[in-house]
C-alpha atoms as a PDB file:
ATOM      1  CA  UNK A   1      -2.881   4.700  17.383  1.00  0.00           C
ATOM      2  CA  UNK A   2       0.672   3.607  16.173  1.00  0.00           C
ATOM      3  CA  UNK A   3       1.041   4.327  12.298  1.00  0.00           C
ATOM      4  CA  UNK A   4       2.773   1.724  10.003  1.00  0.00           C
ATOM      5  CA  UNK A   5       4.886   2.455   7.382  1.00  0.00           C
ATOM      6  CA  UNK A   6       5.512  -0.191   4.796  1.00  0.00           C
ATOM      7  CA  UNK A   7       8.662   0.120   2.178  1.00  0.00           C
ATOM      8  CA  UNK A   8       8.702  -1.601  -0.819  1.00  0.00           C
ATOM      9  CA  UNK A   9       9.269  -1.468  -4.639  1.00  0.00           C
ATOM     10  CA  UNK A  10       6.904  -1.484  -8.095  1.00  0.00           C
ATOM     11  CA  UNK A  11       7.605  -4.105 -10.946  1.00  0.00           C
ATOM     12  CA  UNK A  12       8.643  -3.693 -13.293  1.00  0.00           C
ATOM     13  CA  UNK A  13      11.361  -1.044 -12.441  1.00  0.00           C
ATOM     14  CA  UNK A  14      11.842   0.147 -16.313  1.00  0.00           C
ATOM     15  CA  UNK A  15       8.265   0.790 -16.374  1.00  0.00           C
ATOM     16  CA  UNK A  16       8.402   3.896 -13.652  1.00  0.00           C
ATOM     17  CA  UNK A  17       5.870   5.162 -12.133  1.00  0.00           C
ATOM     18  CA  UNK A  18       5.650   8.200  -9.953  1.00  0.00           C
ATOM     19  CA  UNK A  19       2.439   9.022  -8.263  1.00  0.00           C
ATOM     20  CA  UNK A  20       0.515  10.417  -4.883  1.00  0.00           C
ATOM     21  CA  UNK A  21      -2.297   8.524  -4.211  1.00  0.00           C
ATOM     22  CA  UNK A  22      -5.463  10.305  -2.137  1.00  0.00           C
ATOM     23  CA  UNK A  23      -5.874   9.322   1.026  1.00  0.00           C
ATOM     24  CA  UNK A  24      -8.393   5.573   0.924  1.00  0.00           C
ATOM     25  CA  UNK A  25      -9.717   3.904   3.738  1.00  0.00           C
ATOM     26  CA  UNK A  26      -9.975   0.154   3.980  1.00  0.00           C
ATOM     27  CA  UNK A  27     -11.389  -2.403   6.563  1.00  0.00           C
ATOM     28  CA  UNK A  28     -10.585  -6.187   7.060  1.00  0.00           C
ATOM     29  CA  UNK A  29     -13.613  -8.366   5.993  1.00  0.00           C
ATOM     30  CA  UNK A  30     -13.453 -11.245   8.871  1.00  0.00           C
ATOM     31  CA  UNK A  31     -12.749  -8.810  11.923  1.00  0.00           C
ATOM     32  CA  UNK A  32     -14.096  -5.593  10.732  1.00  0.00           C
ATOM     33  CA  UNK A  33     -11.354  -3.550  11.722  1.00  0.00           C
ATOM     34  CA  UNK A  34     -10.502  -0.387   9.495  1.00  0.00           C
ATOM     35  CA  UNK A  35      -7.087   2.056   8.751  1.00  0.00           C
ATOM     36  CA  UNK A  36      -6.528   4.951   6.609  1.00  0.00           C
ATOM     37  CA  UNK A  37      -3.705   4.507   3.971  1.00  0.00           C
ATOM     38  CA  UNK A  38      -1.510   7.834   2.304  1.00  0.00           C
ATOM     39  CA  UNK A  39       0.695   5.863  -0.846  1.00  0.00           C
ATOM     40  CA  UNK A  40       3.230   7.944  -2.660  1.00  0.00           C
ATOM     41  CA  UNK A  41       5.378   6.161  -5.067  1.00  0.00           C
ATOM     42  CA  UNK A  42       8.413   7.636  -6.591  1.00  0.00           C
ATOM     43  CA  UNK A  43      10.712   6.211  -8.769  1.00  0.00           C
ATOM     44  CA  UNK A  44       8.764   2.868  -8.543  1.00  0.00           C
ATOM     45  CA  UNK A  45       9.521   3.150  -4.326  1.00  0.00           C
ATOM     46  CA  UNK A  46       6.707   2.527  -2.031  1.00  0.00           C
ATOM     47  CA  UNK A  47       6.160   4.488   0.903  1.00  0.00           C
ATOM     48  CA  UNK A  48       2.583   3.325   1.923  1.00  0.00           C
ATOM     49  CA  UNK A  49       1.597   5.166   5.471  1.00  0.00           C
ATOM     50  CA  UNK A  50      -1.023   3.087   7.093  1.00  0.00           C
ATOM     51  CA  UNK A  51      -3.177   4.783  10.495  1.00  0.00           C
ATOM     52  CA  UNK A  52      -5.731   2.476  12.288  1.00  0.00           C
ATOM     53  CA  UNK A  53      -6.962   2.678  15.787  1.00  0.00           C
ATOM     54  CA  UNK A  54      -7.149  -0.821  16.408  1.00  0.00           C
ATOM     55  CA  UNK A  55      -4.465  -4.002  16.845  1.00  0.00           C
ATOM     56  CA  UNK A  56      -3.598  -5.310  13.410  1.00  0.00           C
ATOM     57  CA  UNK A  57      -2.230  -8.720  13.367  1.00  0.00           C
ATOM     58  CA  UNK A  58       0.791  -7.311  10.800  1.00  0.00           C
ATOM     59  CA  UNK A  59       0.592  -9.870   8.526  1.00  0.00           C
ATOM     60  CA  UNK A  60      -2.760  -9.427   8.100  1.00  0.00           C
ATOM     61  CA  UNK A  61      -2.392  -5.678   7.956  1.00  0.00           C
ATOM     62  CA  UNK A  62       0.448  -6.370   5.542  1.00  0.00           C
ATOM     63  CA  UNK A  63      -2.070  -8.367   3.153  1.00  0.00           C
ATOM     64  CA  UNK A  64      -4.957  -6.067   3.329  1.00  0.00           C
ATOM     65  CA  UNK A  65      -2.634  -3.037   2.583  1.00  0.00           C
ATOM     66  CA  UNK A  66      -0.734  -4.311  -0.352  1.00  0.00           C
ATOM     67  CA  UNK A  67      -4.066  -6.207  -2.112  1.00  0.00           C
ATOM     68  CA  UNK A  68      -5.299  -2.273  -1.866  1.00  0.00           C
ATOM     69  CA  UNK A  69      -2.272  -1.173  -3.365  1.00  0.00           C
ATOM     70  CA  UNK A  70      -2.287  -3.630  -6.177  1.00  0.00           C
ATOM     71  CA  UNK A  71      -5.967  -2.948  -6.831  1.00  0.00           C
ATOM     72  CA  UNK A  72      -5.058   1.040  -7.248  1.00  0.00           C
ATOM     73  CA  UNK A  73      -1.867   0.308  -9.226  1.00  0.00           C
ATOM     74  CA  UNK A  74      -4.064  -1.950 -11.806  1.00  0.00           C
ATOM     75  CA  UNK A  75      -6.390   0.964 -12.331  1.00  0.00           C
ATOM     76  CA  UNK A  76      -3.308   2.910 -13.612  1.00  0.00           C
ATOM     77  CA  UNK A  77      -1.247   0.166 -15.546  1.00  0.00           C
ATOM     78  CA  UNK A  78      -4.281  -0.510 -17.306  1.00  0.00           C
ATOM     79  CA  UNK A  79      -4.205   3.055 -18.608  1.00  0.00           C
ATOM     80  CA  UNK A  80      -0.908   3.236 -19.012  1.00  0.00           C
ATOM     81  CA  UNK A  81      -0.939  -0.548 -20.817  1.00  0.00           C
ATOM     82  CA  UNK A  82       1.583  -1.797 -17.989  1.00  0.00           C
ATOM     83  CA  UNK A  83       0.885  -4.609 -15.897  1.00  0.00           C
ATOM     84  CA  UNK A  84       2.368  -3.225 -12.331  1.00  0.00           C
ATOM     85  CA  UNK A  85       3.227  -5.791  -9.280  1.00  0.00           C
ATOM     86  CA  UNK A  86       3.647  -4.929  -5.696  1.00  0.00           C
ATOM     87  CA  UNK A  87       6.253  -5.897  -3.297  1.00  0.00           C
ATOM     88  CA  UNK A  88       6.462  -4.865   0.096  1.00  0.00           C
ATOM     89  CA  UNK A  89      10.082  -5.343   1.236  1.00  0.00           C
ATOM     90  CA  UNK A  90       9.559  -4.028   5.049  1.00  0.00           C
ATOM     91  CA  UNK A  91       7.244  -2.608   7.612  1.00  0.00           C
ATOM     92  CA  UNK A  92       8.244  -0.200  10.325  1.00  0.00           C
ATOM     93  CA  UNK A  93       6.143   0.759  13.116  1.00  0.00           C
ATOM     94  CA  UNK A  94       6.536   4.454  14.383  1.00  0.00           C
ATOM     95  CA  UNK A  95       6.376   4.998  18.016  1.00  0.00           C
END
């Protein structure tokens, strides 16, 4: 089980947000497969930590994780009456 860490950046940046998401799980619809995600944000960075024990195509994984993302960040810019975007700049795979 190799864990994926994916970089990237909240918009807008004078809107910050600093946060520690729970761990979710998530599973890709058309092959089923499924992964663990631990998000902390801070200072509008991404750090999203991704564990699966299956063979992700990585753009695939890439899509899956940041759609989840986005879904959890809408739940708090609509609270916070900011519209938030997600961009994932890079993806590292720790071995």
């Amino acid at each position: 089980m190799d864990p994926y860490l994916f970089e990237g950046i909240v918009h807008p940046e004078r809107a910050q947000i600093t946060l520690q998401l729970p761990p979710f799980g998530f599973r890709h619809i058309t092959s089923g497969t499924e992964a663990v995600a631990y998000v902390s944000i801070v200072l509008n960075q991404i750090a999203l930590w991704v564990e699966t024990a299956s063979e992700w195509d990585i753009l695939d994984l890439r899509n899956v994780a940041k759609g989840t993302l986005q879904n959890e960040l809408a739940i708090v810019g609509y609270l916070k009456g900011y519209a938030y975007e997600v961009e994932i700049r890079r993806v590292l795979i720790a071995r």
